[in-house]
C-alpha atoms as a PDB file:
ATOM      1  CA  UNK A   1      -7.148  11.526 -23.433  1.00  0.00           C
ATOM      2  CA  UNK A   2      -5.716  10.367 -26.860  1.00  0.00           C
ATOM      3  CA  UNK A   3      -3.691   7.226 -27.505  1.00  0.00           C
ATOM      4  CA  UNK A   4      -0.579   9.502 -27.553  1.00  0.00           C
ATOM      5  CA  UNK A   5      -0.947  11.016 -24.025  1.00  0.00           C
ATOM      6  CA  UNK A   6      -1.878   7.472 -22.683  1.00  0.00           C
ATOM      7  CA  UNK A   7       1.474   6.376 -24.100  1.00  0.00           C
ATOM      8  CA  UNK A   8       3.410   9.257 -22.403  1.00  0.00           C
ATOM      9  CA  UNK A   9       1.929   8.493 -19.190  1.00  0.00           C
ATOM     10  CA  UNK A  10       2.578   5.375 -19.178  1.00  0.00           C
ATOM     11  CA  UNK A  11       6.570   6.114 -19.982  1.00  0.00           C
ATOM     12  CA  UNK A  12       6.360   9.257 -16.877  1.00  0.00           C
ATOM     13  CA  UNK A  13       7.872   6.989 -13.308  1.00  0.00           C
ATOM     14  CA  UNK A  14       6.299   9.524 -11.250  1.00  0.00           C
ATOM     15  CA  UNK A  15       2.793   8.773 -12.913  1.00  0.00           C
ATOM     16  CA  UNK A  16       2.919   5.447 -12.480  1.00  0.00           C
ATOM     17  CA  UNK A  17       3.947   5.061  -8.854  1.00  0.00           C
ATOM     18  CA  UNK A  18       1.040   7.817  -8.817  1.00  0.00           C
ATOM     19  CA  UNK A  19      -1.054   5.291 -10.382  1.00  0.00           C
ATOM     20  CA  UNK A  20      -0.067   2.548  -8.440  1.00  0.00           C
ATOM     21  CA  UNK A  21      -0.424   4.433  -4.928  1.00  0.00           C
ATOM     22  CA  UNK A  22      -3.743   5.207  -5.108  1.00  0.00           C
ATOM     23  CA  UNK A  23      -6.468   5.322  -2.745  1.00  0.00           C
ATOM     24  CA  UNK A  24      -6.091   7.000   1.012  1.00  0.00           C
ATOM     25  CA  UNK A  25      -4.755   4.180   2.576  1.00  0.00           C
ATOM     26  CA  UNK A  26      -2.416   2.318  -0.268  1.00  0.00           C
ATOM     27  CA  UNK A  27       0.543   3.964   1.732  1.00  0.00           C
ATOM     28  CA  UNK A  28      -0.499   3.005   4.910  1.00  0.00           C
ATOM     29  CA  UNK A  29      -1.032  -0.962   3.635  1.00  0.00           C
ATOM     30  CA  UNK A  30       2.314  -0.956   2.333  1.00  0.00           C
ATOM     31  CA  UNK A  31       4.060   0.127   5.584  1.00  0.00           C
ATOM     32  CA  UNK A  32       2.066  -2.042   7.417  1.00  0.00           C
ATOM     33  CA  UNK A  33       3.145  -5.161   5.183  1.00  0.00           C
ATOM     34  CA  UNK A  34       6.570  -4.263   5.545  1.00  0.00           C
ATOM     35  CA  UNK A  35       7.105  -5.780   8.674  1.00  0.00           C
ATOM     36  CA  UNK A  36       6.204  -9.287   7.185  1.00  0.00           C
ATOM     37  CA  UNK A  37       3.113 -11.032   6.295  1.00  0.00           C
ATOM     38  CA  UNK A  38       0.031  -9.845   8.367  1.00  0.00           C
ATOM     39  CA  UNK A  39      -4.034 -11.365   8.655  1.00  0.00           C
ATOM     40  CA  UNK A  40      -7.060  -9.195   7.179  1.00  0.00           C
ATOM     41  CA  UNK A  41      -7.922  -8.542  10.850  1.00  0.00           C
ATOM     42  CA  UNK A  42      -4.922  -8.090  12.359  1.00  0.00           C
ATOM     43  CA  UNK A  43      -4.388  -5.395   9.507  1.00  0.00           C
ATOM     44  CA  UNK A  44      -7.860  -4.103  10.024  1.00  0.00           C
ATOM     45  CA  UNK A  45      -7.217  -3.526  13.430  1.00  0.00           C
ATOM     46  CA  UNK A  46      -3.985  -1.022  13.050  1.00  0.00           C
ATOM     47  CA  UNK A  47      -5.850   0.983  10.329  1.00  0.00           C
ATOM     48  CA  UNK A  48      -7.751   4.158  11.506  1.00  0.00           C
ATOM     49  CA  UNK A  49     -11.472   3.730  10.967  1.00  0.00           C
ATOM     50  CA  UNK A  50     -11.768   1.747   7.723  1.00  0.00           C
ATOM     51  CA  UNK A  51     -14.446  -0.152   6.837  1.00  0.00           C
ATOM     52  CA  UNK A  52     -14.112  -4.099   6.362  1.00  0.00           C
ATOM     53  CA  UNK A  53     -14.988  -3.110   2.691  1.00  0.00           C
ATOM     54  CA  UNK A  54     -12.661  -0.130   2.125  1.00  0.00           C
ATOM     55  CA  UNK A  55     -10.006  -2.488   3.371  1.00  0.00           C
ATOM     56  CA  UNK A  56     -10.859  -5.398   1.260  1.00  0.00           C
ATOM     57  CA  UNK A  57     -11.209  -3.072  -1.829  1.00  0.00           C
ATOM     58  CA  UNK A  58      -8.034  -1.412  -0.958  1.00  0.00           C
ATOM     59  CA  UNK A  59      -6.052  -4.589  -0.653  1.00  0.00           C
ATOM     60  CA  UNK A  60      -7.794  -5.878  -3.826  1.00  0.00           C
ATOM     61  CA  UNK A  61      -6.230  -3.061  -6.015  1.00  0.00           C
ATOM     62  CA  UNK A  62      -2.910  -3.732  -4.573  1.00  0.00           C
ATOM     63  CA  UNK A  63      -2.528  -7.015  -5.444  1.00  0.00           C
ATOM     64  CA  UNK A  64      -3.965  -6.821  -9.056  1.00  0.00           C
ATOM     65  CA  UNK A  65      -0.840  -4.196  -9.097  1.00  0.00           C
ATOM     66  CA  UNK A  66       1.683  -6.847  -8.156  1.00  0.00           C
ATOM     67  CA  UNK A  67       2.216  -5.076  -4.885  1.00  0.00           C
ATOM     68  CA  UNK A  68       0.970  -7.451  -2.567  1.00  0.00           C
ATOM     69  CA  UNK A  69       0.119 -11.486  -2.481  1.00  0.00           C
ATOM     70  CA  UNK A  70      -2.597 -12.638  -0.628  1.00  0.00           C
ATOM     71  CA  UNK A  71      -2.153 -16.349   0.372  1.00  0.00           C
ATOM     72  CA  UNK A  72      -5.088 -18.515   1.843  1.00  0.00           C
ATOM     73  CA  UNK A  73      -4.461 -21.498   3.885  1.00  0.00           C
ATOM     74  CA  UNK A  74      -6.928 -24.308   3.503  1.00  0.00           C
ATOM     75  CA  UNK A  75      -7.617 -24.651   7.209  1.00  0.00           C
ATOM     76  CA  UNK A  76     -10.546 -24.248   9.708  1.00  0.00           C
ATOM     77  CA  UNK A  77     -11.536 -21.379  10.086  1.00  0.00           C
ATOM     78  CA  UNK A  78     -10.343 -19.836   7.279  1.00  0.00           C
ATOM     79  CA  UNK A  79      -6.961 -18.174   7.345  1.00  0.00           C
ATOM     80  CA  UNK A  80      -5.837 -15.574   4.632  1.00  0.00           C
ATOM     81  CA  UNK A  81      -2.349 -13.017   4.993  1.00  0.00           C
ATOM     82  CA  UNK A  82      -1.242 -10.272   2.862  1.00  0.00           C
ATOM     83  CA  UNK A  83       2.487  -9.829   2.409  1.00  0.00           C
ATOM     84  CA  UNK A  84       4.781  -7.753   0.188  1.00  0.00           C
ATOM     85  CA  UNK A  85       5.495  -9.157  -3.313  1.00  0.00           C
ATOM     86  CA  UNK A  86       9.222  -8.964  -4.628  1.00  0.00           C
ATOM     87  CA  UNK A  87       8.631  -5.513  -5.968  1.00  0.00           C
ATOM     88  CA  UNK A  88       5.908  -4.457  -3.391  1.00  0.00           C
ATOM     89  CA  UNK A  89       9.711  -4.734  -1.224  1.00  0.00           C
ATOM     90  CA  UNK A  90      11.362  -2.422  -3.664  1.00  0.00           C
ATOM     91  CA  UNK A  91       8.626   0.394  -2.692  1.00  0.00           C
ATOM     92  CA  UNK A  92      10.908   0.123   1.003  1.00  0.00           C
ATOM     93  CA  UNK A  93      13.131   3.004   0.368  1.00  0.00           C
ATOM     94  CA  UNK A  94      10.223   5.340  -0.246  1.00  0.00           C
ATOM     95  CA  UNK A  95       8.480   4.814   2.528  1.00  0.00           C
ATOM     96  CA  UNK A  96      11.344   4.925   4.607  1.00  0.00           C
ATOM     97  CA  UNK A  97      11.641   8.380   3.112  1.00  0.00           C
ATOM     98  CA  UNK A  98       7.884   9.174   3.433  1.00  0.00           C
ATOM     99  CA  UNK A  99       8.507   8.108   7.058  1.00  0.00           C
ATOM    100  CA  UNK A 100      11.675  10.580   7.674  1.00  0.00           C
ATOM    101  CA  UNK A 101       9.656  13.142   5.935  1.00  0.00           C
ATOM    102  CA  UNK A 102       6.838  12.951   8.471  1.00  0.00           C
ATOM    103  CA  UNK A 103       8.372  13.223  10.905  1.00  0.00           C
ATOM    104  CA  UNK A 104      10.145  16.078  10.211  1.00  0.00           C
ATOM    105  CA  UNK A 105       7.044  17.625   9.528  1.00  0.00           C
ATOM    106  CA  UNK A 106       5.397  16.929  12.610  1.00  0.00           C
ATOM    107  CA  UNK A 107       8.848  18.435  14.209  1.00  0.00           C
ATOM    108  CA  UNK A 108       8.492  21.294  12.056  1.00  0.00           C
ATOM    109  CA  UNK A 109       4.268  21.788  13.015  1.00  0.00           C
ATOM    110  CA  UNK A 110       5.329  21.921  16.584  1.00  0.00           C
ATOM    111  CA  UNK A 111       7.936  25.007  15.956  1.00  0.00           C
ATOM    112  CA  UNK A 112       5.358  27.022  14.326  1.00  0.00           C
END
């Protein structure tokens, strides 16, 4: 891609949230987190088989976005939680939406 189309992209919304939302489970993490701060494991456990290292990877990307902030306590044994940054919050609204939208869905699948 040349410098120009970079530049566009970077200017589209919809490519950027694109950008910022990927990976399978990025969605998924974020709805999680919105019910407050939450522990690697306790996260681990609500997500449908992923890997330790999917999840770690996954959680990774999201906070070098600015989505999330990890925060480790200096206790022992160790004791890290992932929580919603200022504008990971903001993202709310849309998965309230992507919420709605499912369910609808499933509604609708069950019609057909």
């Amino acid at each position: 891609m040349n410098k120009s189309n970079d530049n566009e992209e970077i200017l589209c919304p919809c490519l950027v949230a694109q950008r910022l939302m990927q990976g399978k489970w990025a969605i998924i993490i974020m709805y999680y987190l919105s019910n407050g701060p939450i522990r690697f494991n306790e996260l681990q456990r609500q997500m449908p088989k992923m890997t330790h290292a999917t999840l770690s990877n996954q959680l990774k990307q999201l906070e070098s976005e600015g989505l999330i902030i990890r925060t480790e306590y200096a206790q022992i044994p160790p004791k890290v939680e992932y929580k919603l940054s200022d504008i990971g919050k903001e993202f709310q609204p849309v998965l309230d939406s992507i919420n709605l939208w499912g369910q609808k869905y499933i509604e609708y699948m069950k019609c057909k």
